[in-house]
Protein backbone atom coordinates (compact mmCIF):
# COMPACT_ATOMS: atom_id res chain seq x y z
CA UNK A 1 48.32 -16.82 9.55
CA UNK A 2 50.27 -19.83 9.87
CA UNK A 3 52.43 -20.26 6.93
CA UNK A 4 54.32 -22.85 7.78
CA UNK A 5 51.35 -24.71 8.76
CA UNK A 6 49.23 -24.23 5.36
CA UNK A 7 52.41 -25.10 3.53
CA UNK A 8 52.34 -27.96 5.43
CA UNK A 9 48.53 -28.86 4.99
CA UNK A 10 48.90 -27.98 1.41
CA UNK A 11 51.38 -30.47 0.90
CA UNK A 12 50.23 -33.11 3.21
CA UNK A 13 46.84 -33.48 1.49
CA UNK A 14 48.36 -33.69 -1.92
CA UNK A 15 51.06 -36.82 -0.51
CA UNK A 16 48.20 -38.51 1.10
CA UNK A 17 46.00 -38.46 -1.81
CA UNK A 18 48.42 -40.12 -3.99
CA UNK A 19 49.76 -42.35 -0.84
CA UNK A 20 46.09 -43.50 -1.37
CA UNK A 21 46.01 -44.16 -4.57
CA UNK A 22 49.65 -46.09 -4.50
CA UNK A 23 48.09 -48.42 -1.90
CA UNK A 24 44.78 -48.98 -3.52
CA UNK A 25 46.94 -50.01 -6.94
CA UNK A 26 50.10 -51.42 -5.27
CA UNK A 27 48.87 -52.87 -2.04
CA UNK A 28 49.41 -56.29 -2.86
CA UNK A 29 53.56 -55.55 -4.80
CA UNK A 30 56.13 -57.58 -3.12
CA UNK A 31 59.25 -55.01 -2.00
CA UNK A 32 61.34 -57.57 -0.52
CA UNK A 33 61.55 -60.77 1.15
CA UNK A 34 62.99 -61.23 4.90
CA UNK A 35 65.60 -63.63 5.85
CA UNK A 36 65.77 -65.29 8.61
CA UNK A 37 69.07 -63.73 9.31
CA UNK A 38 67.27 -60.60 9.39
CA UNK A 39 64.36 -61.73 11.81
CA UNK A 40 66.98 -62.69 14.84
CA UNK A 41 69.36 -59.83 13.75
CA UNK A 42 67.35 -56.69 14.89
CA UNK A 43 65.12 -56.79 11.19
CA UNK A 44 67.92 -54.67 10.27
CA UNK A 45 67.98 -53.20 6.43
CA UNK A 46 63.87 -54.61 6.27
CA UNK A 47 62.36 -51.90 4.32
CA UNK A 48 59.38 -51.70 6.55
CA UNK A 49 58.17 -48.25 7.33
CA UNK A 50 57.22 -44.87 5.67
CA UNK A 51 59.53 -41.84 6.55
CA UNK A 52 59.88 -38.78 4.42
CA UNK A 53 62.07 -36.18 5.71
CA UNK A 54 65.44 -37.71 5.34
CA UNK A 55 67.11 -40.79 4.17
CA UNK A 56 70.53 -42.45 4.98
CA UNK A 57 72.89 -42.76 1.84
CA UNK A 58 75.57 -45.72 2.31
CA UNK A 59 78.34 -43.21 0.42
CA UNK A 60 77.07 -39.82 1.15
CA UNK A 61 75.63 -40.03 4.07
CA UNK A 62 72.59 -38.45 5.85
CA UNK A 63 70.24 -36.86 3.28
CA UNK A 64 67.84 -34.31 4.74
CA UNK A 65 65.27 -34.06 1.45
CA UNK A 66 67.61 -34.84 -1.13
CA UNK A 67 70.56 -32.41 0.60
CA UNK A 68 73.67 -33.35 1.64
CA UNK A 69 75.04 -32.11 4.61
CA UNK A 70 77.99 -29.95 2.62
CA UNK A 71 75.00 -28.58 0.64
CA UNK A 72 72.69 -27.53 3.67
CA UNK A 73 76.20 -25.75 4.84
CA UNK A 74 76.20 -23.75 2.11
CA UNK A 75 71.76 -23.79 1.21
CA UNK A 76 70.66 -22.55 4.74
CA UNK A 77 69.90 -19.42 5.84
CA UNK A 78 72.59 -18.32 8.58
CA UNK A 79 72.92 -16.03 12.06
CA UNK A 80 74.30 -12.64 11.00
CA UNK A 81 78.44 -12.87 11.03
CA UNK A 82 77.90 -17.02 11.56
CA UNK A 83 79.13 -19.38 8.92
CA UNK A 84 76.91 -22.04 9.84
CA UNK A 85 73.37 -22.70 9.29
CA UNK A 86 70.70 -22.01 11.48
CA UNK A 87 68.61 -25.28 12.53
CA UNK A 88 65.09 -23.21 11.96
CA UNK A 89 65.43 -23.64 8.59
CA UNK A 90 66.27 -27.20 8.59
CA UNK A 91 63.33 -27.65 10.25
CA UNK A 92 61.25 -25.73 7.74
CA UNK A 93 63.17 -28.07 4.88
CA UNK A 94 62.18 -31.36 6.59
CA UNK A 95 58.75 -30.55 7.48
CA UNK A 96 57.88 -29.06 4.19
CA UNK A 97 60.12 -30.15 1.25
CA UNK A 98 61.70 -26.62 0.37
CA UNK A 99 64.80 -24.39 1.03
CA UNK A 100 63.72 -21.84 3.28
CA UNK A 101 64.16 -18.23 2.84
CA UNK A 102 65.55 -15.90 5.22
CA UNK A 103 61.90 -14.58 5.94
CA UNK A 104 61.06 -17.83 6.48
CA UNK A 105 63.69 -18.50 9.05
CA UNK A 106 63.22 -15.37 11.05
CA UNK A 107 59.28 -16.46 10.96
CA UNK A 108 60.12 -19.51 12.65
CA UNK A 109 62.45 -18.30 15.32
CA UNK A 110 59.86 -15.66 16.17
CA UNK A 111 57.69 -18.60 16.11
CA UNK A 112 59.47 -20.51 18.52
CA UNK A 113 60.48 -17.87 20.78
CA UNK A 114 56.78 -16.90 21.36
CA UNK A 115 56.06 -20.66 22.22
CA UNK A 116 58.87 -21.65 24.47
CA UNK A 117 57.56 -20.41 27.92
CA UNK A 118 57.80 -24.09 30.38
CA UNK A 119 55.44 -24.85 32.20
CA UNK A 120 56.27 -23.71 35.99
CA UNK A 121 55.47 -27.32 37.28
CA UNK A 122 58.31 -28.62 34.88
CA UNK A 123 60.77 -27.09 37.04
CA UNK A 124 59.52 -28.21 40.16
CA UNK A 125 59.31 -31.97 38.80
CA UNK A 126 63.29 -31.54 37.84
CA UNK A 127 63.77 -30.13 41.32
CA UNK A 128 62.49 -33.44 42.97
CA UNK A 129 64.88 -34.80 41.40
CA UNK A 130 68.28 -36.33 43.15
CA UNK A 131 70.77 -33.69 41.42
CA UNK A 132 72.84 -37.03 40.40
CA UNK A 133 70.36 -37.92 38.21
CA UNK A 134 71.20 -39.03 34.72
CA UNK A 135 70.83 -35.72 32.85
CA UNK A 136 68.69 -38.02 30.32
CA UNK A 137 66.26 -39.09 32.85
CA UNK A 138 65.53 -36.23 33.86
CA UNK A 139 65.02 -34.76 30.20
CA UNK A 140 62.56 -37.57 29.34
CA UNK A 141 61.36 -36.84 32.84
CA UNK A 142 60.62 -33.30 31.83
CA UNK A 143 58.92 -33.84 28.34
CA UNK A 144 56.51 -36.05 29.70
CA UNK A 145 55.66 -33.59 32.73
CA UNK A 146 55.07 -30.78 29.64
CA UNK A 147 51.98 -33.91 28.37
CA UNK A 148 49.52 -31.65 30.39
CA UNK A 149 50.00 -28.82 27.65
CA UNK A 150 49.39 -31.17 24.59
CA UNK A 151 46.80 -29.55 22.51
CA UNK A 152 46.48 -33.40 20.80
CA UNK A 153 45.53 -34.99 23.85
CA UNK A 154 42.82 -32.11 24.83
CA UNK A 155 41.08 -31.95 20.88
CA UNK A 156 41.33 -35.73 20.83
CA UNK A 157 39.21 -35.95 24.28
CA UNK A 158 36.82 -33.79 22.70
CA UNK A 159 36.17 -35.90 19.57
CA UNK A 160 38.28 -35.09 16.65
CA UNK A 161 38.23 -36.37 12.96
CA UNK A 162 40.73 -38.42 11.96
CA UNK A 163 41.48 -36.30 9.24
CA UNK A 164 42.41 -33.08 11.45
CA UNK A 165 44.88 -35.20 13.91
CA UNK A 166 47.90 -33.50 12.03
CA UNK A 167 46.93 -29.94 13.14
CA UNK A 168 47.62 -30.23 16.92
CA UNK A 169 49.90 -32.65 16.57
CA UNK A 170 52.04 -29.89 14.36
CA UNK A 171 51.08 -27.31 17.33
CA UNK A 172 52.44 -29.81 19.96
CA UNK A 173 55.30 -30.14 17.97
CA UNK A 174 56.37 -26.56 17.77
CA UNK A 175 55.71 -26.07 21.47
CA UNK A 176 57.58 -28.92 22.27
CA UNK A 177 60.73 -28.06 20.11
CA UNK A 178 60.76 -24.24 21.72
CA UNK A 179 60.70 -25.55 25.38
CA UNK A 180 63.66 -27.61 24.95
CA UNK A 181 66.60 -25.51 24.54
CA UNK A 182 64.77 -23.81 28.22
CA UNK A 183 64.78 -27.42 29.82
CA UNK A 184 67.86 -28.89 28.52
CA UNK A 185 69.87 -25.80 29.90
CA UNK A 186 67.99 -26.15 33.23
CA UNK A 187 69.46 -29.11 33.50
CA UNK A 188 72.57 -28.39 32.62
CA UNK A 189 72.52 -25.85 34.79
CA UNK A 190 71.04 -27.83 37.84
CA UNK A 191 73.49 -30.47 37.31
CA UNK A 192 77.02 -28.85 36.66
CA UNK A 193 76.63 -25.35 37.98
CA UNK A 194 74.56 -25.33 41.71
CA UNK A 195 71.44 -24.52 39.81
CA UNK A 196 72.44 -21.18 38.93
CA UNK A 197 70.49 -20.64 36.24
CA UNK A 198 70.36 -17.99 33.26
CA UNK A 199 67.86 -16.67 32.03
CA UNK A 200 66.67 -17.09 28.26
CA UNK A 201 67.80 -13.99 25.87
CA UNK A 202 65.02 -13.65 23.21
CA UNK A 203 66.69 -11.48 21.14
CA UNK A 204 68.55 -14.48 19.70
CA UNK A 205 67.90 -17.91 17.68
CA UNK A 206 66.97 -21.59 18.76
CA UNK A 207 70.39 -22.48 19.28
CA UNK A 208 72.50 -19.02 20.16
CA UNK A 209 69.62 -18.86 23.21
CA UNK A 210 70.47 -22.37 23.68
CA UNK A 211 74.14 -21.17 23.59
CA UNK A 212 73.64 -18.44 25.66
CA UNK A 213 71.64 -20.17 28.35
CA UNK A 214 74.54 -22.88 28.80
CA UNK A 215 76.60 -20.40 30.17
CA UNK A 216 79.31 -21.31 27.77
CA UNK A 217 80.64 -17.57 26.51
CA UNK A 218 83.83 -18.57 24.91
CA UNK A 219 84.00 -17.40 21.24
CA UNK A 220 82.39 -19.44 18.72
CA UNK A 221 80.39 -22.13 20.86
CA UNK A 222 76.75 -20.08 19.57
CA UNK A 223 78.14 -21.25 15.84
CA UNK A 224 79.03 -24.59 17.30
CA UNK A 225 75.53 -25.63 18.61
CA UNK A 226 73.97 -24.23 15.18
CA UNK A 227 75.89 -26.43 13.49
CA UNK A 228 75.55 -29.36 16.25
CA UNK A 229 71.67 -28.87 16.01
CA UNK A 230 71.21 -28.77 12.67
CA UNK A 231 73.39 -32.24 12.07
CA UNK A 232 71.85 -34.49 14.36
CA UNK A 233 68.55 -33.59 13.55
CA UNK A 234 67.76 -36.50 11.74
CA UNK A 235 68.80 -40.61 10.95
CA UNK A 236 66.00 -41.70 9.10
CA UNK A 237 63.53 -43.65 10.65
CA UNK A 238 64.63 -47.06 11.21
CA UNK A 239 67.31 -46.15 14.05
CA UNK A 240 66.14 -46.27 17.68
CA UNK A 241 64.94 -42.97 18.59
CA UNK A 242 63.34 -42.14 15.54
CA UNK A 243 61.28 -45.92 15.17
CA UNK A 244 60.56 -45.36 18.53
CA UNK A 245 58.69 -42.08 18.74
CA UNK A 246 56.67 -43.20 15.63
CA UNK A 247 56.21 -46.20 16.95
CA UNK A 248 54.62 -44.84 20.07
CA UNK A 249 52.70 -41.93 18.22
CA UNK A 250 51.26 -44.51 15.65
CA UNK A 251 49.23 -45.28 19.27
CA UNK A 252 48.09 -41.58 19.02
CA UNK A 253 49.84 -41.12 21.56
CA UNK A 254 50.86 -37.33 21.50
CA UNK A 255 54.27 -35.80 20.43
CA UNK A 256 55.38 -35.27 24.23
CA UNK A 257 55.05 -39.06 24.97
CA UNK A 258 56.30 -40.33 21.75
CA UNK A 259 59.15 -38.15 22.18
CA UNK A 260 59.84 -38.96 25.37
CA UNK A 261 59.62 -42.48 24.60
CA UNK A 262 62.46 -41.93 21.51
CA UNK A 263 64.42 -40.19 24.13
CA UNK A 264 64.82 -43.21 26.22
CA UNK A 265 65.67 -45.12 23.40
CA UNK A 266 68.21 -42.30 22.88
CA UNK A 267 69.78 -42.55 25.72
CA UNK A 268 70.93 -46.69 25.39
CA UNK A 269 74.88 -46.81 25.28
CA UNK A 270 74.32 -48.38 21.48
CA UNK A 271 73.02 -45.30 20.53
CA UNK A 272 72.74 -42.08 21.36
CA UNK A 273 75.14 -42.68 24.43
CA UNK A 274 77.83 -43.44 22.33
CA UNK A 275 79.28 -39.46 21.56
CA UNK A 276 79.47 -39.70 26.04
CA UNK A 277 81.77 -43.12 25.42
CA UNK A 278 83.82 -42.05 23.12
CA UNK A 279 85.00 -39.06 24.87
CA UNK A 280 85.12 -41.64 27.75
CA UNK A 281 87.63 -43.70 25.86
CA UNK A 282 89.52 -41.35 25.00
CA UNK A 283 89.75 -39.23 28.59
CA UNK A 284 91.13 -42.83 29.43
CA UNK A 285 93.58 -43.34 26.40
CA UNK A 286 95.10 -40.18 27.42
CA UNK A 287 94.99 -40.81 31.40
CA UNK A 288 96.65 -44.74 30.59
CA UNK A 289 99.52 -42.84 28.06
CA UNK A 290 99.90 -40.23 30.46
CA UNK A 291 99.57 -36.93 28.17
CA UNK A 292 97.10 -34.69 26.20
CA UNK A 293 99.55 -35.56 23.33
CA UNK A 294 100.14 -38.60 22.00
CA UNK A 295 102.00 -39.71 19.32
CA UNK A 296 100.40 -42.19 16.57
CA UNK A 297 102.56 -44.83 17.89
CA UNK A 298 101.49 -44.57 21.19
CA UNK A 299 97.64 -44.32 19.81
CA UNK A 300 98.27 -47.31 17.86
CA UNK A 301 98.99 -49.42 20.53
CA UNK A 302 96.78 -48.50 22.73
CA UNK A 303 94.09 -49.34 20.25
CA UNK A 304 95.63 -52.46 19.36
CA UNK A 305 95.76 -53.23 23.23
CA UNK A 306 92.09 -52.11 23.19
CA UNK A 307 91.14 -54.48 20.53
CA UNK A 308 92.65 -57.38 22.13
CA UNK A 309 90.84 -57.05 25.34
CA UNK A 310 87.67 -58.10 23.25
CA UNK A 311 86.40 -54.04 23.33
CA UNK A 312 85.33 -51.90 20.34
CA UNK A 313 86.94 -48.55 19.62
CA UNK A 314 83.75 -46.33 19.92
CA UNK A 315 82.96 -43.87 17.23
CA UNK A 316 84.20 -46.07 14.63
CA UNK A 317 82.44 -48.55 12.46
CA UNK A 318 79.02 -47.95 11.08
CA UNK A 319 76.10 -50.48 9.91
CA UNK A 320 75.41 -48.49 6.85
CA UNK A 321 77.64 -45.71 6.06
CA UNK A 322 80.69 -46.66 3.80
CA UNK A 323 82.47 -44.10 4.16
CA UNK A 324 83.45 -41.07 6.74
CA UNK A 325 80.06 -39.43 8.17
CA UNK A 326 79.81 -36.13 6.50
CA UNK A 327 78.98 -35.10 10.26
CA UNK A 328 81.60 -36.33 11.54
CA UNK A 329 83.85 -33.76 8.37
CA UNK A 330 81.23 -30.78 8.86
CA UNK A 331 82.76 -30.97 12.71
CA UNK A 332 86.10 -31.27 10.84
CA UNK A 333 85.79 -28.56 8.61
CA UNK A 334 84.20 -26.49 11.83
CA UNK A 335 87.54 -27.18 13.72
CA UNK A 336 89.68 -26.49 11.36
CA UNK A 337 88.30 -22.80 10.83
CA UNK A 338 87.77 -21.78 14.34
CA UNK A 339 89.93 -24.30 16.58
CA UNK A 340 93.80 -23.94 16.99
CA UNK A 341 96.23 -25.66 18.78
CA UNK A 342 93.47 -27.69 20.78
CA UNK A 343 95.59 -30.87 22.33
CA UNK A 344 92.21 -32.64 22.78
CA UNK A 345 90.64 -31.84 18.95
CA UNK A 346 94.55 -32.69 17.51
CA UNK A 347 94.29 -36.22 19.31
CA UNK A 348 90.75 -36.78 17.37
CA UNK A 349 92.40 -36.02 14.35
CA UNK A 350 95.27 -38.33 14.71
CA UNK A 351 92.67 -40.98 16.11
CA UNK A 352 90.48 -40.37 12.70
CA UNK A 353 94.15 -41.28 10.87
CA UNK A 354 95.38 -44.23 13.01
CA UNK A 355 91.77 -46.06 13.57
CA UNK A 356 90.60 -46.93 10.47
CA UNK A 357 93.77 -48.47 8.64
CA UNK A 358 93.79 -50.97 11.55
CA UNK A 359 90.64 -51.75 11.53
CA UNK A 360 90.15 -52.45 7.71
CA UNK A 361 93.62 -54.34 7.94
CA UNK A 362 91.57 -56.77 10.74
CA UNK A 363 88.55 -57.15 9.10
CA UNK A 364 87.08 -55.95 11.82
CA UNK A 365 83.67 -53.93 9.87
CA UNK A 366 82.83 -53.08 6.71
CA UNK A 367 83.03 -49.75 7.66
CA UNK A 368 86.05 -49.11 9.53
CA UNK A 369 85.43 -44.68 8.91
CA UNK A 370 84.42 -42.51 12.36
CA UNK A 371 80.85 -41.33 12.81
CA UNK A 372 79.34 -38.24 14.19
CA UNK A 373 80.52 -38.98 17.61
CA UNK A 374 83.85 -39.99 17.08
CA UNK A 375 84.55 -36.12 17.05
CA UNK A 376 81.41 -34.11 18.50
CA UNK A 377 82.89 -34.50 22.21
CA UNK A 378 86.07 -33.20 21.75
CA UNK A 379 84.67 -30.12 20.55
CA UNK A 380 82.34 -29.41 23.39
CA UNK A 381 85.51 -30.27 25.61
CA UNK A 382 87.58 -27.80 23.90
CA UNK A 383 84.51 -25.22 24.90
CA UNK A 384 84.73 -25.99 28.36
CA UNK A 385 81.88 -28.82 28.75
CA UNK A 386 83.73 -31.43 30.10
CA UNK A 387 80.75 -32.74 31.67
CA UNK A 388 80.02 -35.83 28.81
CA UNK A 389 76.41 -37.15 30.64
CA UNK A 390 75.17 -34.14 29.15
CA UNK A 391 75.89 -34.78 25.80
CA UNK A 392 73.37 -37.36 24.50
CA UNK A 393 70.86 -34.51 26.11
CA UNK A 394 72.20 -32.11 23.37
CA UNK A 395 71.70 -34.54 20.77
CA UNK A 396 67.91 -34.79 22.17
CA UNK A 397 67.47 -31.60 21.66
CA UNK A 398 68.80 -32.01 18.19
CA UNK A 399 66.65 -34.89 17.05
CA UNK A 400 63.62 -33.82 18.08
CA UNK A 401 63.06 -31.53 14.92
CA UNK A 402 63.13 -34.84 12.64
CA UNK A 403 61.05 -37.28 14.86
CA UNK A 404 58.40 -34.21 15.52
CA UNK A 405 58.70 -33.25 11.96
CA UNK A 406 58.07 -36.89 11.02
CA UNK A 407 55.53 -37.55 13.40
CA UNK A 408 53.06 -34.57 11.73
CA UNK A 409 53.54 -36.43 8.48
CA UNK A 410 52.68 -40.07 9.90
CA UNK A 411 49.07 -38.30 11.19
CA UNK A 412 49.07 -36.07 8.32
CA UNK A 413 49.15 -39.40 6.01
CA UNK A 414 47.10 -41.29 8.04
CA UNK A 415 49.69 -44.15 8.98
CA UNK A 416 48.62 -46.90 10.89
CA UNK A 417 49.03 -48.49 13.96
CA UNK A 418 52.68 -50.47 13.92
CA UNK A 419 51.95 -54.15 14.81
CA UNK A 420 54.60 -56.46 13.06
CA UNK A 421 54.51 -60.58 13.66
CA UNK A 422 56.54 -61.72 16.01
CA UNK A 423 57.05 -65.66 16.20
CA UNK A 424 58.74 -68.20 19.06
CA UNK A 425 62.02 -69.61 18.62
CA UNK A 426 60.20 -73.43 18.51
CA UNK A 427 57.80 -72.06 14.78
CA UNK A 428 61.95 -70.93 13.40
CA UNK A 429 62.73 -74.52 14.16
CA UNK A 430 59.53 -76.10 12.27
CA UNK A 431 59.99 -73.81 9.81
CA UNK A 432 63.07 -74.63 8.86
CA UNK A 433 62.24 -78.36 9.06
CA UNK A 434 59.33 -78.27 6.52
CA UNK A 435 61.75 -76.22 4.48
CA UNK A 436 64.51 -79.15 4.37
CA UNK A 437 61.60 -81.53 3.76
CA UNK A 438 60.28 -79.52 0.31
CA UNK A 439 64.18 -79.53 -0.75
């Protein structure tokens, strides 16, 4: 038996019946009012959509059920000998409301492990593939070659009631999220290291495999990636990636094309792109200053100098948070326990003290504090993966757990096809013409 899955059903039924209910009694309760501001500003901050398994607090930051990251830290069942938590029980939290045991945990990663064989023709798609391609496209590349495997897309064919869409979409979902670790290191591998690949070492979790698999032995980097996984797993549901694949799946499409529709979206520079720029940046900072370590002075002005040449320092300044991302101190924290005398980790740190004084003393954002990637690079770096096109793949890997999760619950609640109003530039203008005629 499935427990994950009845847990899952259980709850699902119980959250659609009273989602019902709330409609049928609510429907017609204003929650808001749009400006106009917000209409030709990306509709940001429009409550809008229904997403359960996490939630974006402007002074604590991501909330996966309730928990904050320095309580999942400490909540979450853990790798023998590893500090940090392993991202199979995340998962369970998200998808089902409740801390996991370790049974639990060790059910899913046999879970997982059982499901993650690739299809064969997966590999030979990548290996078409110019070797200089973006390691991005060819991840979204290789979810959308695994769409011949979707159990959704077969039961769906064959007539299925709307009520049952959840189940495969759920089996999709674990399939997907155990092949990925397998195709993201193929990649990697492909890429960076002449295709010699390694093979997959079941006798370990989601992310030591992953680990493993990389090729990355030095000490520590299996905790690293269970902590990396488990952090980016989620954003809410309003940020690009995650409106995207429940955008797409709201289509019924299944959850290898919505997700590799959120990974494009993923990959823009403005989002997920942005822990490969700052590591960019600061490769160049160092190159321009000519050494690994800088003083604050010399950081200072080159960030000043950045600044004035009309460019943002990236990493720093967020649209919502309001104060440093708890991801950005759980990589901290991480450092500062199993990283010493790391020139490229010490020049984040003085970066995270010089940054934001200058920008709050511009006025620059109302946030001037780092995010996640203002310091997730510099680790990987300090592992030995230089190579920063892969990174945004890593965070793929990452979020797929809390799109996938979310995308169960969006079937499982019977959420609708997205189709917001859009309007033309010339009804704004009449608008706001028949508005100055009522003042």
């Amino acid at each position: 038996m499935d427990r994950l899955k009845e847990k899952f059903k259980d709850k699902a039924i119980a959250l659609f019946t009273e989602l019902k209910q709330t409609r049928k009694e609510h429907g017609d309760t204003k929650v808001g009012e749009v400006t106009l501001a917000q209409m030709l500003g990306g509709m940001r901050g429009v409550k809008s959509m229904l997403y359960e398994t996490s939630q974006l607090d402007p002074f604590e930051g991501i909330r996966f059920r309730g928990y904050s990251i320095p309580q999942l830290r400490k909540m979450l069942p853990k790798a023998p000998g590893c500090k940090e938590p392993l991202p199979e029980g995340l998962f369970w939290l998200i998808l089902v409301d409740e801390i996991p045991t370790e049974e639990d945990v060790k059910w899913v990663t046999e879970q997982w492990k059982r499901r993650s064989v690739v299809p064969e023709h997966t590999f030979k798609v990548l290996d078409s593939l110019p070797v200089d391609t973006h390691p991005m496209t060819q991840f979204t590349i290789a979810i959308s070659s695994m769409q011949t495997e979707s159990l959704f897309a077969r039961r769906y064919a064959e007539g299925l009631n709307k009520s049952e869409y959840w189940d495969p979409v759920y089996e999709d979902t674990m399939n997907l999220i155990a092949r990925l670790p397998r195709v993201a290191a193929y990649i990697y591998r492909r890429t960076y290291h002449n295709s010699d690949h390694i093979n997959p070492d079941i006798s370990l979790d989601w992310a030591g495999n992953f680990a493993h698999m990389l090729g990355i032995k030095k000490p520590g980097f299996k905790s690293l990636m269970r902590l990396y996984l488990t952090i980016h797993a989620d954003h809410e549901g309003g940020n690009a990636s995650a409106h995207t694949t429940q955008l797409v799946g709201s289509t019924l499409s299944d959850s290898y094309l919505s997700l590799s529709a959120g990974m494009d979206a993923l990959a823009g520079p403005l989002h997920g792109l942005a822990n490969q720029e700052v590591i960019k940046w600061v490769f160049r900072m160092i190159d321009t200053l000519g050494t690994r370590q800088p003083t604050k002075e010399q950081i200072a002005d080159y960030v000043h100098n950045t600044l004035a040449a009309g460019k943002v320092i990236p990493g720093y300044g967020h649209a919502v948070l309001r104060q440093p991302d708890p991801r950005f101190m759980a990589q901290k924290a991480f450092a500062e326990e199993y990283i010493h005398n790391s020139d490229i980790v010490e020049v984040i740190w003085k970066i995270f003290e010089v940054v934001p004084p200058i920008l709050k003393d511009l006025g620059k954002v109302k946030n001037p504090w780092p995010n996640v990637d203002a310091h997730s690079g510099a680790l990987l770096v300090h592992y030995g993966m230089t190579e920063y096109s892969f990174y945004t793949v890593l965070f793929g890997v990452s979020r797929a757990m809390g799109v996938l999760a979310s995308l169960c619950w969006a079937r499982a609640l019977g959420l609708p096809l997205e189709r917001p109003k859009s309007v033309t530039f010339e009804w704004v203008k009449d608008f706001l013409k028949e508005e100055k005629v009522e003042a």
